[in-house]
PDB file of N, CA and C in Angstrom:
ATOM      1  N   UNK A   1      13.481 -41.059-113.286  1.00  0.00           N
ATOM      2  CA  UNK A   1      13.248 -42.422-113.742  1.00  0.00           C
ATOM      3  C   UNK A   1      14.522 -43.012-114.329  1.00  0.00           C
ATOM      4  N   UNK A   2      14.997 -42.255-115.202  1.00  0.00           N
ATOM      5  CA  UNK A   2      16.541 -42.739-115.708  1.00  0.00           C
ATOM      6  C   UNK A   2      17.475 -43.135-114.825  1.00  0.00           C
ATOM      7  N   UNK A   3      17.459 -42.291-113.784  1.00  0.00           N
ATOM      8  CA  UNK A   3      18.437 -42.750-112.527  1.00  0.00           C
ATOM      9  C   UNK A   3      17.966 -44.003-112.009  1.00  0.00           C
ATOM     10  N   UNK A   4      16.644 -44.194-111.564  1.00  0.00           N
ATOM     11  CA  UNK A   4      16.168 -45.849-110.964  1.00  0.00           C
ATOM     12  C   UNK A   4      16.713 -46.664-112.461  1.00  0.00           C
ATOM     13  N   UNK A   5      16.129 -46.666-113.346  1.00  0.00           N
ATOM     14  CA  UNK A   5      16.514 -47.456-114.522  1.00  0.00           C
ATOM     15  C   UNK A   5      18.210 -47.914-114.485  1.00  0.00           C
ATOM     16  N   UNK A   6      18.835 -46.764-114.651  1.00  0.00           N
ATOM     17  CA  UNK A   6      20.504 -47.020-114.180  1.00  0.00           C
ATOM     18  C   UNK A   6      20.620 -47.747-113.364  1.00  0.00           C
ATOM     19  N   UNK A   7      20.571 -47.645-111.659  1.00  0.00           N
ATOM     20  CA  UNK A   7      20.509 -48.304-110.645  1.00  0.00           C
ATOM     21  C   UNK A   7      19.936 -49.738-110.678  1.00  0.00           C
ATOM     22  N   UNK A   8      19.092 -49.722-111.115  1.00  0.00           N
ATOM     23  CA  UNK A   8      18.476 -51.249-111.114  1.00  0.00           C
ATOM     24  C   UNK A   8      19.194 -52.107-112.016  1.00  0.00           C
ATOM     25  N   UNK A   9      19.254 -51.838-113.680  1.00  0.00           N
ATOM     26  CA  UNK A   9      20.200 -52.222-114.375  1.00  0.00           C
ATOM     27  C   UNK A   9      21.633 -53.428-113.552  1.00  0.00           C
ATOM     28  N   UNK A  10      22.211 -52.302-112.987  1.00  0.00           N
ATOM     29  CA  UNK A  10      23.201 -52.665-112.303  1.00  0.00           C
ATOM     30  C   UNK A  10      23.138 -53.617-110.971  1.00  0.00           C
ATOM     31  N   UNK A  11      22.419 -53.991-110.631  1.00  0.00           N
ATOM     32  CA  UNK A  11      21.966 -55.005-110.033  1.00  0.00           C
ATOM     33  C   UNK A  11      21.782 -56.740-110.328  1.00  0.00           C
ATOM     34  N   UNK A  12      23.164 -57.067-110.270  1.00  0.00           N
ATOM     35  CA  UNK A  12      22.868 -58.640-110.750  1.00  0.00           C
ATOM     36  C   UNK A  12      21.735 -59.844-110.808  1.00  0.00           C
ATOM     37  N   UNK A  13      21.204 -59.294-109.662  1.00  0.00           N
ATOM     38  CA  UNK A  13      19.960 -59.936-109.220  1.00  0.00           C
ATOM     39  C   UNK A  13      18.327 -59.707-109.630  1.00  0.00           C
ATOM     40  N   UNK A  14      18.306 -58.943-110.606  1.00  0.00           N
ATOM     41  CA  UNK A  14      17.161 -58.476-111.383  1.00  0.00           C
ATOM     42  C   UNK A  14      17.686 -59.113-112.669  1.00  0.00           C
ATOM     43  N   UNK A  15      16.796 -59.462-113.119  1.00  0.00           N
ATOM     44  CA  UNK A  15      16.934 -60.699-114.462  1.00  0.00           C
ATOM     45  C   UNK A  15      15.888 -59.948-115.745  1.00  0.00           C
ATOM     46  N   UNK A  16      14.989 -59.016-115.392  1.00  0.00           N
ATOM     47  CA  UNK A  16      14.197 -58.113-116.463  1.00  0.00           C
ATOM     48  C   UNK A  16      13.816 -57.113-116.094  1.00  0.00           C
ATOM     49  N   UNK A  17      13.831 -55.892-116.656  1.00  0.00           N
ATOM     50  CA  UNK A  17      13.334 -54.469-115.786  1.00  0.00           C
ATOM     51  C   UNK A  17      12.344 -53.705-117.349  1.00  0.00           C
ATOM     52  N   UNK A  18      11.200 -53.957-116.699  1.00  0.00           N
ATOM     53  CA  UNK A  18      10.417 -53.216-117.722  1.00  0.00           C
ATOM     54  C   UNK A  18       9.434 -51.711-116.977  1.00  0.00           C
ATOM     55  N   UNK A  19       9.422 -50.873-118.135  1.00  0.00           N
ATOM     56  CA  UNK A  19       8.862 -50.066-117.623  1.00  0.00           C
ATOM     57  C   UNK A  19       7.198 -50.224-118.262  1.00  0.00           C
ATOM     58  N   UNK A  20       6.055 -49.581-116.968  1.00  0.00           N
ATOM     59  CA  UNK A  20       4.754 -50.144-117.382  1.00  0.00           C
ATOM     60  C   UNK A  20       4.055 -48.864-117.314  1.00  0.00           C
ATOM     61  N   UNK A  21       2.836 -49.095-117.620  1.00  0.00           N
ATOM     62  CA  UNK A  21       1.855 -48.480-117.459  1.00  0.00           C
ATOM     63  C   UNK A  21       1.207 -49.047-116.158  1.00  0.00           C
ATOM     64  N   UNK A  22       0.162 -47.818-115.729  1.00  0.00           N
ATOM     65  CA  UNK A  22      -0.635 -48.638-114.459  1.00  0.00           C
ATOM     66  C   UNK A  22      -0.511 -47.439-113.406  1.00  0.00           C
ATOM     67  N   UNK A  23      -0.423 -48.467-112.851  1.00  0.00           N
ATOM     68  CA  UNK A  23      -0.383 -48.190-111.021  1.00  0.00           C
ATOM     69  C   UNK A  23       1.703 -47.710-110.676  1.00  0.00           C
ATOM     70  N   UNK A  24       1.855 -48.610-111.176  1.00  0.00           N
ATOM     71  CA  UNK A  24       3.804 -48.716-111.086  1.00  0.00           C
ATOM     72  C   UNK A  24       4.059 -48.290-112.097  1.00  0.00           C
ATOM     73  N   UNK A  25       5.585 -47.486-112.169  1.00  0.00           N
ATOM     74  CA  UNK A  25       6.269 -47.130-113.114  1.00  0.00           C
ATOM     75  C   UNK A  25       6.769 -48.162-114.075  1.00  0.00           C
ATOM     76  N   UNK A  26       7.269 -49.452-112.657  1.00  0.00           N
ATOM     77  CA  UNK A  26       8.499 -50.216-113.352  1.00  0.00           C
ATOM     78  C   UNK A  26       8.149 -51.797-112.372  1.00  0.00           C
ATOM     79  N   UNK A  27       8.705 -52.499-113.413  1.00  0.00           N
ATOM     80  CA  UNK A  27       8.418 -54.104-112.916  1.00  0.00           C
ATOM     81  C   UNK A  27       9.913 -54.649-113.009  1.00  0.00           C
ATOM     82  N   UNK A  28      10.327 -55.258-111.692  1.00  0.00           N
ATOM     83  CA  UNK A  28      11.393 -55.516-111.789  1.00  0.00           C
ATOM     84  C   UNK A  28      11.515 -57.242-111.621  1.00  0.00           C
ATOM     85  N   UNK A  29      12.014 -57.926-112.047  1.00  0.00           N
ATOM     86  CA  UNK A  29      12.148 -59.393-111.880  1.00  0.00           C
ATOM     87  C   UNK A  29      13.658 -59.989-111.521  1.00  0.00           C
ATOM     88  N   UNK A  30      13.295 -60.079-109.881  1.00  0.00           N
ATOM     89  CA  UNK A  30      14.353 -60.681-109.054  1.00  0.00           C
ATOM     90  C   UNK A  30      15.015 -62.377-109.037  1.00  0.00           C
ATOM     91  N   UNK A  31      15.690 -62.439-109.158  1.00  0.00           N
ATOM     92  CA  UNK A  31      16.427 -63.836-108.469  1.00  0.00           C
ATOM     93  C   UNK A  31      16.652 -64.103-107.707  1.00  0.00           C
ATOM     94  N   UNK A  32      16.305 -64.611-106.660  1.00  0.00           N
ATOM     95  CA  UNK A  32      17.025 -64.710-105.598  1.00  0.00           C
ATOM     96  C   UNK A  32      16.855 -66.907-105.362  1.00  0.00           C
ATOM     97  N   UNK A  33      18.104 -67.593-104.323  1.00  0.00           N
ATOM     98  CA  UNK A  33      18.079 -68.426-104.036  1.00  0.00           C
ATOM     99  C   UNK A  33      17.052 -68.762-102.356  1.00  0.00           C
ATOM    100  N   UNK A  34      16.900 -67.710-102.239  1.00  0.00           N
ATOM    101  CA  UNK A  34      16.109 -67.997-100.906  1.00  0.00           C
ATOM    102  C   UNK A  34      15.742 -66.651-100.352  1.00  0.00           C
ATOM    103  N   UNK A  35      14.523 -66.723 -99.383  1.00  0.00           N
ATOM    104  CA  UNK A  35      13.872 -65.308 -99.146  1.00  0.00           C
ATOM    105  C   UNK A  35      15.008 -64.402 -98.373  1.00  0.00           C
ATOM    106  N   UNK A  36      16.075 -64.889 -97.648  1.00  0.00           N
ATOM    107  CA  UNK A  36      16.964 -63.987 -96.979  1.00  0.00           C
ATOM    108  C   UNK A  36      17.861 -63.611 -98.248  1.00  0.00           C
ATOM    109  N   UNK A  37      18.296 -63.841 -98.953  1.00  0.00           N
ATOM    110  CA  UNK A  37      19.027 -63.080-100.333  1.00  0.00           C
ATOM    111  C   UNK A  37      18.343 -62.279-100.863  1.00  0.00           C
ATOM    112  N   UNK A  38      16.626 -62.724-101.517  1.00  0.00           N
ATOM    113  CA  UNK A  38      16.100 -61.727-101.562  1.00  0.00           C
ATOM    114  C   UNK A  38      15.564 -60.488-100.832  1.00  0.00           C
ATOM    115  N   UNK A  39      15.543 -60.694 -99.439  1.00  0.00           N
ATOM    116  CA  UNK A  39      15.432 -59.298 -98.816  1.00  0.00           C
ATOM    117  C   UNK A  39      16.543 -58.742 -98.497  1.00  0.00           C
ATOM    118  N   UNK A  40      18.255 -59.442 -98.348  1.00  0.00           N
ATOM    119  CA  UNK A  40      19.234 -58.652 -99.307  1.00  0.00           C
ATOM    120  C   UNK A  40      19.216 -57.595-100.012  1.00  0.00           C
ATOM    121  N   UNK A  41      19.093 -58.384-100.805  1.00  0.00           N
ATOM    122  CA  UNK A  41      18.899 -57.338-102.296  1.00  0.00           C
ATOM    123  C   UNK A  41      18.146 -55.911-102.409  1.00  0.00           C
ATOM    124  N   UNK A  42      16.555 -56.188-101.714  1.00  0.00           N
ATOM    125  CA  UNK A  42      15.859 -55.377-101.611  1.00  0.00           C
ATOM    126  C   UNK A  42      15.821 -54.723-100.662  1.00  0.00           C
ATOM    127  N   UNK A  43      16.230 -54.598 -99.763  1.00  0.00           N
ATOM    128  CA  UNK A  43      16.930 -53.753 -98.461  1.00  0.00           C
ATOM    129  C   UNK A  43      17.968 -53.121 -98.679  1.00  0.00           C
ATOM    130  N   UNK A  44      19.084 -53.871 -99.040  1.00  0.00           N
ATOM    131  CA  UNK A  44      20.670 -53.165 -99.167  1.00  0.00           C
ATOM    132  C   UNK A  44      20.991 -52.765-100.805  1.00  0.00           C
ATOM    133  N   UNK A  45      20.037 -53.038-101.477  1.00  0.00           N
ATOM    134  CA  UNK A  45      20.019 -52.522-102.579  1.00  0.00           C
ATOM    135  C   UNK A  45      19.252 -51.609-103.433  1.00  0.00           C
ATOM    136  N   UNK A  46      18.161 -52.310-103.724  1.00  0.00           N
ATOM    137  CA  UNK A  46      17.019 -51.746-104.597  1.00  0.00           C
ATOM    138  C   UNK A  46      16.526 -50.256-103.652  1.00  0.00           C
ATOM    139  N   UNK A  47      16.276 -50.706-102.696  1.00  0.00           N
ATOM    140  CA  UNK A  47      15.456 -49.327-101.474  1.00  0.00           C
ATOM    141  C   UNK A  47      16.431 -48.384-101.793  1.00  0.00           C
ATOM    142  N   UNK A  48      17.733 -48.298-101.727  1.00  0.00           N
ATOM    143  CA  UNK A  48      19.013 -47.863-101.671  1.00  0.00           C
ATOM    144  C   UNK A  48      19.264 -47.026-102.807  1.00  0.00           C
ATOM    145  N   UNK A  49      18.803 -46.945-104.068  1.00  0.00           N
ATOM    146  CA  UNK A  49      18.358 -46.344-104.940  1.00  0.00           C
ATOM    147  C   UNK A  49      18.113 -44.907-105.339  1.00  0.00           C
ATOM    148  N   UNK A  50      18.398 -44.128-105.337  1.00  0.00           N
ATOM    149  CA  UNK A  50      17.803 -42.550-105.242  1.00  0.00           C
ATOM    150  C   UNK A  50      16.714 -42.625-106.342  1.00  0.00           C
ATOM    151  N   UNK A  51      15.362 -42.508-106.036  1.00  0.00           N
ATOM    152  CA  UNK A  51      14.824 -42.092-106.738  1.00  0.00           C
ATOM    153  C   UNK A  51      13.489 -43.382-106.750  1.00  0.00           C
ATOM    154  N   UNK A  52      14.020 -44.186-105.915  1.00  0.00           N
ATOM    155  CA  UNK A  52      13.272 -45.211-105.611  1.00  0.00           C
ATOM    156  C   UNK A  52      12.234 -44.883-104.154  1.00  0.00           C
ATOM    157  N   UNK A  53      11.239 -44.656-104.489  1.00  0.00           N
ATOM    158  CA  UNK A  53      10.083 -43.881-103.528  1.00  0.00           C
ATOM    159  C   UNK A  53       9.556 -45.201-102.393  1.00  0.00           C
ATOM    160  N   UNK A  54       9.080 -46.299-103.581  1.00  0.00           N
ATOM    161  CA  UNK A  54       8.145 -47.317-102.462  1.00  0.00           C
ATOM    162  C   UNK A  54       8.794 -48.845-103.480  1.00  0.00           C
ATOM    163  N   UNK A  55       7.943 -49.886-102.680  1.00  0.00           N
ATOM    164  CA  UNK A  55       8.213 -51.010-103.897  1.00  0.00           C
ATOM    165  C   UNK A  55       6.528 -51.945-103.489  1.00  0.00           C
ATOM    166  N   UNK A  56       6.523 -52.911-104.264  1.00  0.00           N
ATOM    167  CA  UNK A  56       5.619 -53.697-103.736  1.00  0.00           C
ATOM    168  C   UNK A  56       6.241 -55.559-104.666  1.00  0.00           C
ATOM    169  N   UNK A  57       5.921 -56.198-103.349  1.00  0.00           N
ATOM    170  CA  UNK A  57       6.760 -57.598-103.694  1.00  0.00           C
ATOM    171  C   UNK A  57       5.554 -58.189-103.676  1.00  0.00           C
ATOM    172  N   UNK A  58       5.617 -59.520-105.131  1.00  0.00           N
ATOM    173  CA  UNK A  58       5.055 -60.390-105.190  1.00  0.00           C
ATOM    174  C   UNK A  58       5.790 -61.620-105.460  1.00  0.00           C
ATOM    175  N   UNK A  59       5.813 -62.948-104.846  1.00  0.00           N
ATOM    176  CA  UNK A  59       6.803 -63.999-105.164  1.00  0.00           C
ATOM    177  C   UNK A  59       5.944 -64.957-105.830  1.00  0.00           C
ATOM    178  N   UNK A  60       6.979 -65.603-107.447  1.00  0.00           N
ATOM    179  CA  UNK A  60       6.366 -66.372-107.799  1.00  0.00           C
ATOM    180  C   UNK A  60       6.073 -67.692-107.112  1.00  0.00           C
ATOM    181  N   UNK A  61       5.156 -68.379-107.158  1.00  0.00           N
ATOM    182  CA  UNK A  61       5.138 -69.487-106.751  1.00  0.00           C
ATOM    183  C   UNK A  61       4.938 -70.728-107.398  1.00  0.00           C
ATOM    184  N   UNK A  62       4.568 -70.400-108.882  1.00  0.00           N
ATOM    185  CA  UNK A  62       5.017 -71.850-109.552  1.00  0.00           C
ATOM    186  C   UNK A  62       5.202 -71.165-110.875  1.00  0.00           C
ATOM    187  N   UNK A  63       5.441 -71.612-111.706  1.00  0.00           N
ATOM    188  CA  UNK A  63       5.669 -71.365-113.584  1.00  0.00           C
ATOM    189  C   UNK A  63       4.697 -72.114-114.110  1.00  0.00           C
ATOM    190  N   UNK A  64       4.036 -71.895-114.838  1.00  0.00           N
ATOM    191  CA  UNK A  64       3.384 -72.852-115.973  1.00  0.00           C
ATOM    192  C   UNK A  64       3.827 -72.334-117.343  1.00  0.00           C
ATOM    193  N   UNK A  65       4.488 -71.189-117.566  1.00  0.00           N
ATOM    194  CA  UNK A  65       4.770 -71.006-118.708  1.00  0.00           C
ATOM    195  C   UNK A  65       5.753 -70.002-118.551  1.00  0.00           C
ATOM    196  N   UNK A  66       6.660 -70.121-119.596  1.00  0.00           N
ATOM    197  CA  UNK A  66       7.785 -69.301-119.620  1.00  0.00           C
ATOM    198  C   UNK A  66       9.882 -69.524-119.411  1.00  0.00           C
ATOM    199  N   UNK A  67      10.626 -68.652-119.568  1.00  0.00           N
ATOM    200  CA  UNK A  67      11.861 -69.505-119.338  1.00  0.00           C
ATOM    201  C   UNK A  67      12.264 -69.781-118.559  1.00  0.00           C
ATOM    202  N   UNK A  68      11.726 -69.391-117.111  1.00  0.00           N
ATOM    203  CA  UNK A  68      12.254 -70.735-116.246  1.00  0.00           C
ATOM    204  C   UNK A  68      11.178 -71.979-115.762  1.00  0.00           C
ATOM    205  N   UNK A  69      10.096 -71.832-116.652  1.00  0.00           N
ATOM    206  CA  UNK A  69       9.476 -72.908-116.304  1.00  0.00           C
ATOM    207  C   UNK A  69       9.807 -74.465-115.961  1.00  0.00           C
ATOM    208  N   UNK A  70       9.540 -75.522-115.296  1.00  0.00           N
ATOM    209  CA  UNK A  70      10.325 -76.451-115.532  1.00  0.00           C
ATOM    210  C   UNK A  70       9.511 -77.404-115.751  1.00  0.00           C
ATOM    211  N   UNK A  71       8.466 -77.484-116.107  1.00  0.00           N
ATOM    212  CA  UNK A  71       7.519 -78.271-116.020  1.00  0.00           C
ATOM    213  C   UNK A  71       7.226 -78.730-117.635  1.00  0.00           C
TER     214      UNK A  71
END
């Protein structure tokens, strides 16, 4: 886990990395400007990972609350 934690860290494009309870170890919160940067990232990066087994993507689709909300 320390090693994914390291690895991800280092990834400009993750903006919060928490570790959870649940189903997943770890919740990672991406940036990206458009879906081809983000599968970038998560292809040539995150997968790329030692220690990184599977992932599962959900994209936000609006804010109602929070810091990048804009509303």
């Amino acid at each position: 886990m320390d090693d994914v934690v390291q690895g991800l860290s280092n990834i400009d494009a993750i903006e919060a990395l928490y570790e959870v309870t649940g189903e997943f170890d770890l919740v990672a919160l991406v940036e990206a400007s458009d879906i081809e940067s983000f599968r970038d990232t998560l292809k040539n990066k995150i997968i790329k990972i030692n220690g990184v087994k599977s992932t599962v993507t959900s994209i936000v689709l609006s804010a109602h609350k929070g810091p990048k909300c804009t509303t």
